[in-house]
C-alpha atoms as a PDB file:
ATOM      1  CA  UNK A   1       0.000   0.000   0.000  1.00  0.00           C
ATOM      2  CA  UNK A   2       2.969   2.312   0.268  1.00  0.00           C
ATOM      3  CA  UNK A   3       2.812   3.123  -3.610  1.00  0.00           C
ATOM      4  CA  UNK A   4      -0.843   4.908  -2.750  1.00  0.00           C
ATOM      5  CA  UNK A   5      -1.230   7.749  -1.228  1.00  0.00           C
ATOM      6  CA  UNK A   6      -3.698   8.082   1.734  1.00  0.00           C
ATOM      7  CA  UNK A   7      -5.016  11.477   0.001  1.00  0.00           C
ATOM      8  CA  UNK A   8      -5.527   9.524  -3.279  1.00  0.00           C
ATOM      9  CA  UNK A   9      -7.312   6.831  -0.881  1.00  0.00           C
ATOM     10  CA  UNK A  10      -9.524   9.474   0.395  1.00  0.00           C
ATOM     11  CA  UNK A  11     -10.472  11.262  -2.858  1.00  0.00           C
ATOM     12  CA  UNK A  12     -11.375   8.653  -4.659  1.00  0.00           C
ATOM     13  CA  UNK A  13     -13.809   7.526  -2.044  1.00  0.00           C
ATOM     14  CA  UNK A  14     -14.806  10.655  -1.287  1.00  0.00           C
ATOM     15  CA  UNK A  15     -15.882  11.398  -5.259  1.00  0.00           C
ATOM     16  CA  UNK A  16     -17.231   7.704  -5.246  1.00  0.00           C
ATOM     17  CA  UNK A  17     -19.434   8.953  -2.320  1.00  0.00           C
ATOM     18  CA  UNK A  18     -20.427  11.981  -3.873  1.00  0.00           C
ATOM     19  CA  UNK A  19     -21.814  10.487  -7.644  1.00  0.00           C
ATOM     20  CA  UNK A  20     -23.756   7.918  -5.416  1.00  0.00           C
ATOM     21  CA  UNK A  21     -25.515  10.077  -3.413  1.00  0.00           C
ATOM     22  CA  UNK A  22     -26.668  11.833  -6.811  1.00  0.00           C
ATOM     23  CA  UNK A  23     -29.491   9.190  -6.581  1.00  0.00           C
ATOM     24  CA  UNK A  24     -30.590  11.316  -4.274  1.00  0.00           C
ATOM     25  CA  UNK A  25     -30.482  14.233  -6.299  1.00  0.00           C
ATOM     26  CA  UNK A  26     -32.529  12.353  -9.060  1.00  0.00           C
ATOM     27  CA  UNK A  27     -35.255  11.396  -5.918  1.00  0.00           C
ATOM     28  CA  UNK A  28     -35.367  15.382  -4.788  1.00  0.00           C
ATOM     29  CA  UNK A  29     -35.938  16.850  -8.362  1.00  0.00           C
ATOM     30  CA  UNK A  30     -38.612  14.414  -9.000  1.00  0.00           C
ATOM     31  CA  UNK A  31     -40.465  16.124  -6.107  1.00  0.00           C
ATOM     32  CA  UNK A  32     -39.923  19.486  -7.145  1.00  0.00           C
ATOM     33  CA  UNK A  33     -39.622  20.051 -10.359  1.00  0.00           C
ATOM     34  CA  UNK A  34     -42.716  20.568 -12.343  1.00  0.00           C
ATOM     35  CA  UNK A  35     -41.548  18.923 -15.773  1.00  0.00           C
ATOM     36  CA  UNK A  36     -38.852  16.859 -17.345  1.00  0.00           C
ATOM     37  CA  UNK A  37     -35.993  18.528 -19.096  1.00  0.00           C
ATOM     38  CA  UNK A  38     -35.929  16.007 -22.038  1.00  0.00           C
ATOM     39  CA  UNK A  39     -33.164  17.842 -23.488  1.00  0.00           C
ATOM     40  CA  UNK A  40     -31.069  18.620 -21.163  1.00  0.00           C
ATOM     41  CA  UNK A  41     -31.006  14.706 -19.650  1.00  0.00           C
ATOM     42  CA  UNK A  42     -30.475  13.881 -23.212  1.00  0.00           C
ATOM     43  CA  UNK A  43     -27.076  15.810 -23.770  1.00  0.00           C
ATOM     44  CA  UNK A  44     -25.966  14.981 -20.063  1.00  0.00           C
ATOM     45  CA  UNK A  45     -26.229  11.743 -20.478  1.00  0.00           C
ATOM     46  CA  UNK A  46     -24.423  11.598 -23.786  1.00  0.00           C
ATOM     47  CA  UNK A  47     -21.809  13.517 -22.363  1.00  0.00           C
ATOM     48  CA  UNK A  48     -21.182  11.220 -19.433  1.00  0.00           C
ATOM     49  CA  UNK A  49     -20.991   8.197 -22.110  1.00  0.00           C
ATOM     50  CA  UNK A  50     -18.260  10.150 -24.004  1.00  0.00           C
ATOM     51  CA  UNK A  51     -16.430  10.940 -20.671  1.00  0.00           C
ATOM     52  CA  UNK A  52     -16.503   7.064 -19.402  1.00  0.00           C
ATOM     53  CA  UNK A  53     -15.723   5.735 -23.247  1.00  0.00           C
ATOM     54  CA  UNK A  54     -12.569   8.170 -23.877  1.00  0.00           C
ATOM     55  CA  UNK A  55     -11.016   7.540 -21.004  1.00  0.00           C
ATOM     56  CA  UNK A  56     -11.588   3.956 -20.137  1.00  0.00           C
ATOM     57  CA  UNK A  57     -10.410   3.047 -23.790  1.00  0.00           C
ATOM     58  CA  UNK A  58      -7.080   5.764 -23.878  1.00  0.00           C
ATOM     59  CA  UNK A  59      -6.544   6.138 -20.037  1.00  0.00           C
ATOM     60  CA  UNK A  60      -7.801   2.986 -17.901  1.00  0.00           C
ATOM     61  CA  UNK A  61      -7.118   0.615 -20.442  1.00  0.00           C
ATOM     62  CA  UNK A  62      -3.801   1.162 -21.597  1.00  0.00           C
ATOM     63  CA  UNK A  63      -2.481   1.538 -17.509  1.00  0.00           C
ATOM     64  CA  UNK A  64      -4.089  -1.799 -17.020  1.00  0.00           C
ATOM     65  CA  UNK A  65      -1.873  -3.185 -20.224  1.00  0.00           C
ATOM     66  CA  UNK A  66       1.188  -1.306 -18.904  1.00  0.00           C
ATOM     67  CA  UNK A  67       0.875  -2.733 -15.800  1.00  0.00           C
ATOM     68  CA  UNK A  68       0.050  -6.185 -16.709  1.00  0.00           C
ATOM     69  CA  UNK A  69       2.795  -6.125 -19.621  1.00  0.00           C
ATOM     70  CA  UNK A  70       5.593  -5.047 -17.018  1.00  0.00           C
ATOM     71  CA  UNK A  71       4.801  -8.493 -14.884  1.00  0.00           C
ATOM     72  CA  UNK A  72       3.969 -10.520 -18.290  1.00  0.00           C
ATOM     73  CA  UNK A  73       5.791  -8.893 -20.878  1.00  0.00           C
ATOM     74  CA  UNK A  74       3.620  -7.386 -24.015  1.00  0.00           C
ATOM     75  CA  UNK A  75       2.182 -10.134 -25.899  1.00  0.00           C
ATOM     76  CA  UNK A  76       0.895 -12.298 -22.869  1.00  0.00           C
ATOM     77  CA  UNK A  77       0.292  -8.974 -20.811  1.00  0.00           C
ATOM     78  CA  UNK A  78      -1.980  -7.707 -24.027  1.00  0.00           C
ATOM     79  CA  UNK A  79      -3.622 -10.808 -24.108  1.00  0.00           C
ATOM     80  CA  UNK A  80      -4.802 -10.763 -20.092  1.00  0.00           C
ATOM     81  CA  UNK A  81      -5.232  -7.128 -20.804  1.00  0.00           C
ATOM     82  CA  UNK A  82      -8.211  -7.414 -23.232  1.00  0.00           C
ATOM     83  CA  UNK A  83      -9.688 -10.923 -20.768  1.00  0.00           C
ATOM     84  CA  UNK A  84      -9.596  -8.175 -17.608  1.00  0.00           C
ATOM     85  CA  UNK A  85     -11.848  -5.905 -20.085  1.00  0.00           C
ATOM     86  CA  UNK A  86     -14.219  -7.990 -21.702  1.00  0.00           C
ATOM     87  CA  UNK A  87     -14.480  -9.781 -17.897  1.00  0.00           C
ATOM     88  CA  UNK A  88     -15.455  -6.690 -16.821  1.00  0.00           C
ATOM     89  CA  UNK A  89     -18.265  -6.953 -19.716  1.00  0.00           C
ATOM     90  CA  UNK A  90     -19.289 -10.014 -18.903  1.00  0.00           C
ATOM     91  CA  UNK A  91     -19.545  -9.104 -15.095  1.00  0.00           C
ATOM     92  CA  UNK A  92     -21.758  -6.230 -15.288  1.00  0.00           C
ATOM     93  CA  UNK A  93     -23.971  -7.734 -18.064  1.00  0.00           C
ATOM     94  CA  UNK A  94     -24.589 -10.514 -15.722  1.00  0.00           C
ATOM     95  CA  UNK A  95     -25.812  -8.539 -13.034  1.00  0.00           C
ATOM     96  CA  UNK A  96     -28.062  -6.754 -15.675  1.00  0.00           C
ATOM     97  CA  UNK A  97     -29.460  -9.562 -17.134  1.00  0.00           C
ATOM     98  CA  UNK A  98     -30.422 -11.256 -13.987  1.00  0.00           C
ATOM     99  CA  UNK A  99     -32.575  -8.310 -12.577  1.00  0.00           C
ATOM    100  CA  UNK A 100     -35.935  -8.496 -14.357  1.00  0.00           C
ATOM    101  CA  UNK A 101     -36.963  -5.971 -16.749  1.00  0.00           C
ATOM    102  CA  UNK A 102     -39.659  -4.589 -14.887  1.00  0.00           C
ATOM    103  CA  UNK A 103     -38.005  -3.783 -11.948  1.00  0.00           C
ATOM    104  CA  UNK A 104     -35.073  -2.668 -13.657  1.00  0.00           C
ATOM    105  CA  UNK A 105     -33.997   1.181 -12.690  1.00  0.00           C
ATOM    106  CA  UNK A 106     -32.437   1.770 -16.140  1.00  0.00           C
ATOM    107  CA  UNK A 107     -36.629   1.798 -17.263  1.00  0.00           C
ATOM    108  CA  UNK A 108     -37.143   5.261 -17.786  1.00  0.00           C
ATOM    109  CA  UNK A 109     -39.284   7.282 -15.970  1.00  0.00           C
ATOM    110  CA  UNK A 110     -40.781  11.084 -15.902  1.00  0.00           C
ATOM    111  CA  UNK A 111     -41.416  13.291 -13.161  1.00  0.00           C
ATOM    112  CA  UNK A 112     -44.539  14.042 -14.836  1.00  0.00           C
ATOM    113  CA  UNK A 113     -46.037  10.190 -13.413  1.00  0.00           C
ATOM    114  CA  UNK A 114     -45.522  11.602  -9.737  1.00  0.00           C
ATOM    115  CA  UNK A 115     -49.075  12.784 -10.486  1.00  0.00           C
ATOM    116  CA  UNK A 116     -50.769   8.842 -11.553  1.00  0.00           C
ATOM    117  CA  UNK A 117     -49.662   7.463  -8.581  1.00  0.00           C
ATOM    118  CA  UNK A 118     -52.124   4.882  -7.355  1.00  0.00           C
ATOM    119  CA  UNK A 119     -51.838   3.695  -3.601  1.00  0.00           C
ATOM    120  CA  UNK A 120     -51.389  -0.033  -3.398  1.00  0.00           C
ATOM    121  CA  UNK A 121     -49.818  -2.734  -0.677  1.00  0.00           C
ATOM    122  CA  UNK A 122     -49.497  -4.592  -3.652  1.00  0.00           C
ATOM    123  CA  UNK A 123     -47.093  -2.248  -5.219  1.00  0.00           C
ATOM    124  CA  UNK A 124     -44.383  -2.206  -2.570  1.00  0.00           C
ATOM    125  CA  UNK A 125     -42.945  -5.458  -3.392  1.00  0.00           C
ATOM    126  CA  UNK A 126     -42.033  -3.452  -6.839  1.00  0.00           C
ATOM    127  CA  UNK A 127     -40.921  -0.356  -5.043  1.00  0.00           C
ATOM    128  CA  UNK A 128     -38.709  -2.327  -3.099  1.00  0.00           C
ATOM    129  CA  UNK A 129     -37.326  -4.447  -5.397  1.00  0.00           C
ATOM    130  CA  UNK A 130     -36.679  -1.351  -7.642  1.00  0.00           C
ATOM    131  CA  UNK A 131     -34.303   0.231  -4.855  1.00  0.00           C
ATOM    132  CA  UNK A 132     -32.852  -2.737  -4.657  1.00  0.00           C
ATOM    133  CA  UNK A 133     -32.129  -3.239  -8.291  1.00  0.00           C
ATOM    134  CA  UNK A 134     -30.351   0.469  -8.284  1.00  0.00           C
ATOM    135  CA  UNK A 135     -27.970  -0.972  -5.727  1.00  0.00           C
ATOM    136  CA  UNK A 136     -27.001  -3.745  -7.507  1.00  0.00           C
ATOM    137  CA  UNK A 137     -26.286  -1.779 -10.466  1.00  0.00           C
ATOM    138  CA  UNK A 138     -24.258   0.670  -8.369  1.00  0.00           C
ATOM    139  CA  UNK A 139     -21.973  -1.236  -6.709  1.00  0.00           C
ATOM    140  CA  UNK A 140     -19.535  -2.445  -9.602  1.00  0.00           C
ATOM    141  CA  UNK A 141     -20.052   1.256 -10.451  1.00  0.00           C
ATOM    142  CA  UNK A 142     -18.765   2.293  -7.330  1.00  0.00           C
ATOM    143  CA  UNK A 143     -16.035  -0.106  -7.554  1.00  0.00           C
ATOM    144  CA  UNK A 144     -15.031   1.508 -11.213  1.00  0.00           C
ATOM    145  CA  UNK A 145     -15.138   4.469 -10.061  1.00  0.00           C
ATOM    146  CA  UNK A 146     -12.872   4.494  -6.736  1.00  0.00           C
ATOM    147  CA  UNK A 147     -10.461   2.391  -8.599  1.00  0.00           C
ATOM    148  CA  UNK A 148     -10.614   5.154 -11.655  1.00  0.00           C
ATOM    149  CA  UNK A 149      -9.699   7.926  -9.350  1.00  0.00           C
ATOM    150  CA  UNK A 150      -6.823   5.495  -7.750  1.00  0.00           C
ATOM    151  CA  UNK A 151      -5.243   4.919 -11.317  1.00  0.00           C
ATOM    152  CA  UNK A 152      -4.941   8.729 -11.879  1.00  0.00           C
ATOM    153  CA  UNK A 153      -5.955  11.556  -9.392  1.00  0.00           C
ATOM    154  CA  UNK A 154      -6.395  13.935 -12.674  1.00  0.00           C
ATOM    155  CA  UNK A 155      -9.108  11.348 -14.200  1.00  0.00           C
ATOM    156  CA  UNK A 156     -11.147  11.000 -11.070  1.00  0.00           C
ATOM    157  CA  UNK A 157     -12.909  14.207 -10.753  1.00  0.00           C
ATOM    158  CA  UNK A 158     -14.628  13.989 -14.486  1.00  0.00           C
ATOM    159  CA  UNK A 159     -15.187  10.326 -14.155  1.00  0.00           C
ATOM    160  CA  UNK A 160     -16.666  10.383 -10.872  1.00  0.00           C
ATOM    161  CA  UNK A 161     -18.984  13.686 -12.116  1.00  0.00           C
ATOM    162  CA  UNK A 162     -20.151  11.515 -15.250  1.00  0.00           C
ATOM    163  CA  UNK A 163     -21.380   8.786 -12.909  1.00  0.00           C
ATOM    164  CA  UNK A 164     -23.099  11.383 -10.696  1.00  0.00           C
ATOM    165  CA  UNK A 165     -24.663  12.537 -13.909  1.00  0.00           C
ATOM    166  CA  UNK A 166     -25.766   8.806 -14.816  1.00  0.00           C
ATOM    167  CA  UNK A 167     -27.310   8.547 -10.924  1.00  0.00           C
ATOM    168  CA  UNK A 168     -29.805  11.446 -10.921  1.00  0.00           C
ATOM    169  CA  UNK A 169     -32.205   9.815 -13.497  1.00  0.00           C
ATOM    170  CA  UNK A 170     -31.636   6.876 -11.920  1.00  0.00           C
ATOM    171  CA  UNK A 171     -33.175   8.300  -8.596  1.00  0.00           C
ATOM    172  CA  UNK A 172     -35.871   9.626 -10.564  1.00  0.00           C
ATOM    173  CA  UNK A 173     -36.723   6.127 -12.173  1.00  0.00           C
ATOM    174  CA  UNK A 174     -35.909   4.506  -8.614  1.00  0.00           C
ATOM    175  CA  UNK A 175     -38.110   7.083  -6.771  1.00  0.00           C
ATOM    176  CA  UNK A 176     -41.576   7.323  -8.570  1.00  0.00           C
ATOM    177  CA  UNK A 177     -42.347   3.674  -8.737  1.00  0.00           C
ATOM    178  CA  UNK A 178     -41.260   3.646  -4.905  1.00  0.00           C
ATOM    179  CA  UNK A 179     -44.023   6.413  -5.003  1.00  0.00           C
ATOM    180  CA  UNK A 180     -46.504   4.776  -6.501  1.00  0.00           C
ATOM    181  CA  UNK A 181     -45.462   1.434  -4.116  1.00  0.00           C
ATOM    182  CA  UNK A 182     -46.054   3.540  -0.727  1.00  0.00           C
ATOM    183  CA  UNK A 183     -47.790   6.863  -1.144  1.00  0.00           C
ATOM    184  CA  UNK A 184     -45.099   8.340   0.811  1.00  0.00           C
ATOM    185  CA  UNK A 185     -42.590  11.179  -0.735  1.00  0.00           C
ATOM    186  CA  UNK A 186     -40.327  10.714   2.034  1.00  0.00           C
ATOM    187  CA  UNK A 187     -39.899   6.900   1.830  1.00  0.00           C
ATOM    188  CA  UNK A 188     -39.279   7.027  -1.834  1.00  0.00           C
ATOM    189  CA  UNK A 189     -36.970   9.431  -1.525  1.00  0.00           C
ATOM    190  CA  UNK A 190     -35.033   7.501   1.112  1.00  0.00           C
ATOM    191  CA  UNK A 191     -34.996   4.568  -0.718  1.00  0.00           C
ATOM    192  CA  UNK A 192     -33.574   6.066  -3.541  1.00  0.00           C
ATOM    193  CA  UNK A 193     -31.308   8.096  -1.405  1.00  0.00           C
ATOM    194  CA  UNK A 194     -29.621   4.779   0.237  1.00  0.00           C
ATOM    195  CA  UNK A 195     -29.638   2.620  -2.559  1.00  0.00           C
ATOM    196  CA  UNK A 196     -27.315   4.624  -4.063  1.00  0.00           C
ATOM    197  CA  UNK A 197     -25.032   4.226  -1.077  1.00  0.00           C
ATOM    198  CA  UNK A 198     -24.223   0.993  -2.938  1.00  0.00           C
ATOM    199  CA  UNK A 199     -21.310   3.077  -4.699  1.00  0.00           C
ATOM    200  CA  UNK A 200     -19.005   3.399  -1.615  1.00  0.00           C
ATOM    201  CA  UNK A 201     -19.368  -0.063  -0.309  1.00  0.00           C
ATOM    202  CA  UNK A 202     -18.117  -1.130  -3.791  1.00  0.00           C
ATOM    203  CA  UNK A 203     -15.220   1.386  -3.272  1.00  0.00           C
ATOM    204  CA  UNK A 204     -14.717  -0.331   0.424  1.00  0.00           C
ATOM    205  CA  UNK A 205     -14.886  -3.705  -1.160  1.00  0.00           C
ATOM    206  CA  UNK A 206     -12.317  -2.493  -3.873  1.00  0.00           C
ATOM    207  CA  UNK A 207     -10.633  -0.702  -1.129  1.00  0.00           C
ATOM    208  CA  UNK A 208      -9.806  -4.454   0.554  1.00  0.00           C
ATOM    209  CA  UNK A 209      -8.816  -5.969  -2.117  1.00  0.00           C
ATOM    210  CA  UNK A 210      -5.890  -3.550  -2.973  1.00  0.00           C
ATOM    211  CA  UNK A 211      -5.274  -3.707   1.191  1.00  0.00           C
ATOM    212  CA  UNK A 212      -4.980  -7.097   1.184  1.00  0.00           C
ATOM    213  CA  UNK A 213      -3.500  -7.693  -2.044  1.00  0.00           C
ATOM    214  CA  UNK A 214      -1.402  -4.944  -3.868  1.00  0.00           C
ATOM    215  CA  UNK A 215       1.438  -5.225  -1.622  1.00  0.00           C
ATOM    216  CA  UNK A 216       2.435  -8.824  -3.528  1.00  0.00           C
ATOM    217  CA  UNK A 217       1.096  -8.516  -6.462  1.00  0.00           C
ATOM    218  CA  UNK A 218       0.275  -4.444  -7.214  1.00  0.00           C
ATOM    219  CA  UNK A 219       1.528  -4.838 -11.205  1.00  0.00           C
ATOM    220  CA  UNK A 220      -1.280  -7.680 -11.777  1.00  0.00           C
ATOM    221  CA  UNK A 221      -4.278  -7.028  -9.637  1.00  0.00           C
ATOM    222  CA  UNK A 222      -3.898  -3.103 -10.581  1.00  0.00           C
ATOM    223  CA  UNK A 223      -3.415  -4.361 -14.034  1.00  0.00           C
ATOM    224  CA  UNK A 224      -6.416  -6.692 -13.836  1.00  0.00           C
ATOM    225  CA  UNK A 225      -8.892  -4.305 -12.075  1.00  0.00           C
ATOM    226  CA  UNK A 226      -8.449  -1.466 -14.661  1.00  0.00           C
ATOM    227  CA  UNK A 227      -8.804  -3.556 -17.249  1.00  0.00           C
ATOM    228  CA  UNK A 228     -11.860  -4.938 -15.696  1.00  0.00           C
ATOM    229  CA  UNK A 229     -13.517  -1.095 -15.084  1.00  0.00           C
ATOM    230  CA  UNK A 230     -12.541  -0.204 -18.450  1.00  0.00           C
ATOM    231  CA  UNK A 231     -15.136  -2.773 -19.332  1.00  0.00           C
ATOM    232  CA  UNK A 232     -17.461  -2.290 -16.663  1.00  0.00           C
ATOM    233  CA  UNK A 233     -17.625   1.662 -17.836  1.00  0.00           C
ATOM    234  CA  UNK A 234     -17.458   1.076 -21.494  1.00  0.00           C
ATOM    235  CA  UNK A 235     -20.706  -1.539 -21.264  1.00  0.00           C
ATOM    236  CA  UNK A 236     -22.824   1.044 -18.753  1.00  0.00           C
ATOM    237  CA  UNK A 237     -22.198   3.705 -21.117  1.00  0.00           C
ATOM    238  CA  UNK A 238     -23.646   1.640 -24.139  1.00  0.00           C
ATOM    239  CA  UNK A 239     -26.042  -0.321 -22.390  1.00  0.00           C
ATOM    240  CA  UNK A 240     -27.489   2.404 -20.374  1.00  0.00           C
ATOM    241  CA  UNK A 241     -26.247   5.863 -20.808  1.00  0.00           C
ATOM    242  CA  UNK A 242     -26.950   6.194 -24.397  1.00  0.00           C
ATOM    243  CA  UNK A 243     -30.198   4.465 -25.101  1.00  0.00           C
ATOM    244  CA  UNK A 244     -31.430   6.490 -22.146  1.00  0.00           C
ATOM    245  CA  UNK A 245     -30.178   9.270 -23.295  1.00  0.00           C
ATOM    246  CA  UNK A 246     -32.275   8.768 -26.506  1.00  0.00           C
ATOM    247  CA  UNK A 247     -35.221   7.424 -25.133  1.00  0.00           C
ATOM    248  CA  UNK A 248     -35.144  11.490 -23.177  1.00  0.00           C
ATOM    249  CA  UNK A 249     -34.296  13.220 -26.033  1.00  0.00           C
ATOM    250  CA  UNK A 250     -33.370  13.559 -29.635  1.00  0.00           C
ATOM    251  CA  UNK A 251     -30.734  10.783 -31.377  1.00  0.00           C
ATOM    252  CA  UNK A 252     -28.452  13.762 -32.475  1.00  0.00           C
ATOM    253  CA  UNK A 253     -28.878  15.347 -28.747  1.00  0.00           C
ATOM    254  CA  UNK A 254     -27.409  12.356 -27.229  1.00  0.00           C
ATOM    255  CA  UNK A 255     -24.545  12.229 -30.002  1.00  0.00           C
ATOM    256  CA  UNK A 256     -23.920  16.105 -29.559  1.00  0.00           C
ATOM    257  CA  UNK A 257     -23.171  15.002 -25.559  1.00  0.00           C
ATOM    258  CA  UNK A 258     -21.193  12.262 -26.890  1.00  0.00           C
ATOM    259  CA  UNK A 259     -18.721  14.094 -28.605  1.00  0.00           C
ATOM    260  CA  UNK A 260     -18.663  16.670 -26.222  1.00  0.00           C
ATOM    261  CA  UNK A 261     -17.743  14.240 -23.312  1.00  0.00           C
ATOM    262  CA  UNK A 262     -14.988  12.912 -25.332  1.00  0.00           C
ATOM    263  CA  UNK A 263     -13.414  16.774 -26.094  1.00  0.00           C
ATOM    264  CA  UNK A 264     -13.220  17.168 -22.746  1.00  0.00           C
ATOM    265  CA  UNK A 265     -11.831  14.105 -20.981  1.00  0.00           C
ATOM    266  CA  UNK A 266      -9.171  14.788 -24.109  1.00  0.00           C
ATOM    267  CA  UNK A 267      -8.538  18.057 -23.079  1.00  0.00           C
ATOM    268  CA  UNK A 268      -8.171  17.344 -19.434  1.00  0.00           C
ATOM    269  CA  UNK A 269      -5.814  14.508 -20.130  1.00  0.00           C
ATOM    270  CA  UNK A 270      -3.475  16.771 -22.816  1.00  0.00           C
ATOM    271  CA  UNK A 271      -3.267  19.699 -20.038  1.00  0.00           C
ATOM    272  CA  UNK A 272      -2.031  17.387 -17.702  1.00  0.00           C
ATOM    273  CA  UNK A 273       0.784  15.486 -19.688  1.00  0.00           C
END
C-alpha cells in the first residue's frame, strides 16, 4: 500500500461517495420540479458516455496493459489485458441480465407520473425491489469508479462527475415507482437516497482488495482491475447511458453530448501530460 497515497485513498472515495448520493439528487428533483428537461437529460447523459468511453479506452485501459505487460511482458500482458476488459463486460452484463426488466432502474421514468400514482400494498414489493435493483447496479459502479480515481488523481474528478450525472435519473426512475409502491414522498426518496449508497461499499470492497493484495502482487491485480472497469464503464455507457439518453431526447442530442464528453476528458488529459 505504500505506492498509494492516503489522500488519493480518500479522494477517490470521497468522489465515489459523492456520484452515489446523486441518486438522491434524481429522488429530490422528481419532487420538485414541475416537468422533465428532455433535453437537457439527453445531452448529459451523452456527455457522461463520451467521458466514461474516452477515457476507459485511452486512459484505464492502456495503464491496465502497462501494468500487466511489465509483470507478463507485451504479448501475454496484451492478451490478459483485453480478458480483464471484456471480464469486466461479462460481469456487469450478468448482473443486468439477472434483474428483471420490470423492476429494472435503467426503465425510464418522468417526473410528470408523480401525479398517476395509485396507492397499493401490492405495489411495494415493486418499489422495493426497484431500490434494490439500483444498488445492484451501483456497486460495480462504485467499484469503477474508486479504482478510476486510484489509477490517476487527474481522471477521477470527471469520471466520478459523469457517474453522478448517470445517478440522478436513476433516482428519478428509482423514486416514482417507490411512489406509486407507498404513497409516501419521504420513503421514496429515502430509498432512492440509500440505494445509491451501494457506490461506496463497492469502493470499500475495492478498497480491501488492494489492502490485502497490492502489496504482492500491485503490477497484476492493478493491471487486472483497470482492465476490468474499463469494461465495466465502457458496457454502462452503451447499455445504459446512451439508449437512455435517446429514449429522453433527440438521437443527435445524445450524439452532440457524446462528442462533447470525449473533447473534454481529451482536453483534461493533454493539459495534464
Amino acid at each position: 500500500m505504500e505506492n498509494i497515497e492516503l489522500q488519493n485513498i480518500m479522494l477517490a472515495f470521497g468522489l465515489t461517495l459523492f456520484a452515489g448520493m446523486s441518486t438522491g439528487i434524481g429522488s429530490a428533483i422528481a419532487f420538485f420540479a414541475k416537468e422533465t428537461n428532455h433535453k437537457l437529460l439527453a445531452v448529459s447523459l451523452g456527455f457522461s458516455a463520451g467521458v466514461m468511453i474516452y477515457v476507459s479506452l485511452v486512459e484505464i485501459f492502456q495503464k491496465a496493459k502497462a501494468d500487466l505487460s511489465s509483470v507478463f511482458g507485451d504479448v501475454t500482458g496484451a492478451w490478459y489485458t483485453v480478458a480483464a476488459f471484456f471480464g469486466g463486460i461479462l460481469f456487469i452484463a450478468i448482473i443486468d441480465k439477472l434483474i428483471p426488466s420490470y423492476e429494472n432502474p435503467h426503465e425510464i421514468r418522468n417526473i410528470e407520473d408523480l401525479g398517476k400514482v395509485q396507492k397499493s400494498k401490492k405495489l411495494m414489493r415493486m418499489g422495493v425491489f426497484s431500490a434494490l435493483a439500483i444498488a445492484i447496479h451501483n456497486f460495480p459502479e462504485g467499484m469503477a469508479t474508486f479504482m478510476s480515481g486510484l489509477a490517476d488523481p487527474y481522471i477521477a474528478l470527471p469520471i466520478a462527475v459523469a457517474i453522478a450525472i448517470h445517478n440522478i435519473p436513476e433516482g428519478i426512475a428509482v423514486s416514482v415507482p417507490v411512489f406509486y409502491a407507498t404513497g409516501n414522498r419521504r420513503k421514496a426518496f429515502l430509498l432512492s437516497f440509500f440505494s445509491g449508497l451501494a457506490e461506496p461499499v463497492g469502493a470499500l470492497i475495492g478498497f480491501l482488495v488492494i489492502y490485502f493484495f497490492f502489496d504482492s502482487f500491485s503490477p497484476a491485480i492493478s493491471g487486472i482491475m483497470f482492465g476490468a472497469v474499463a469494461g465495466i464503464m465502457v458496457f454502462i455507457s452503451l447499455d445504459e447511458l446512451l439508449p437512455t439518453a435517446e429514449e429522453y431526447g433527440e438521437h443527435h442530442l445524445s450524439i452532440y453530448g457524446l462528442v462533447a464528453g470525449m473533447a473534454v476528458m481529451a482536453l483534461s488529459l493533454l493539459l495534464f501530460l
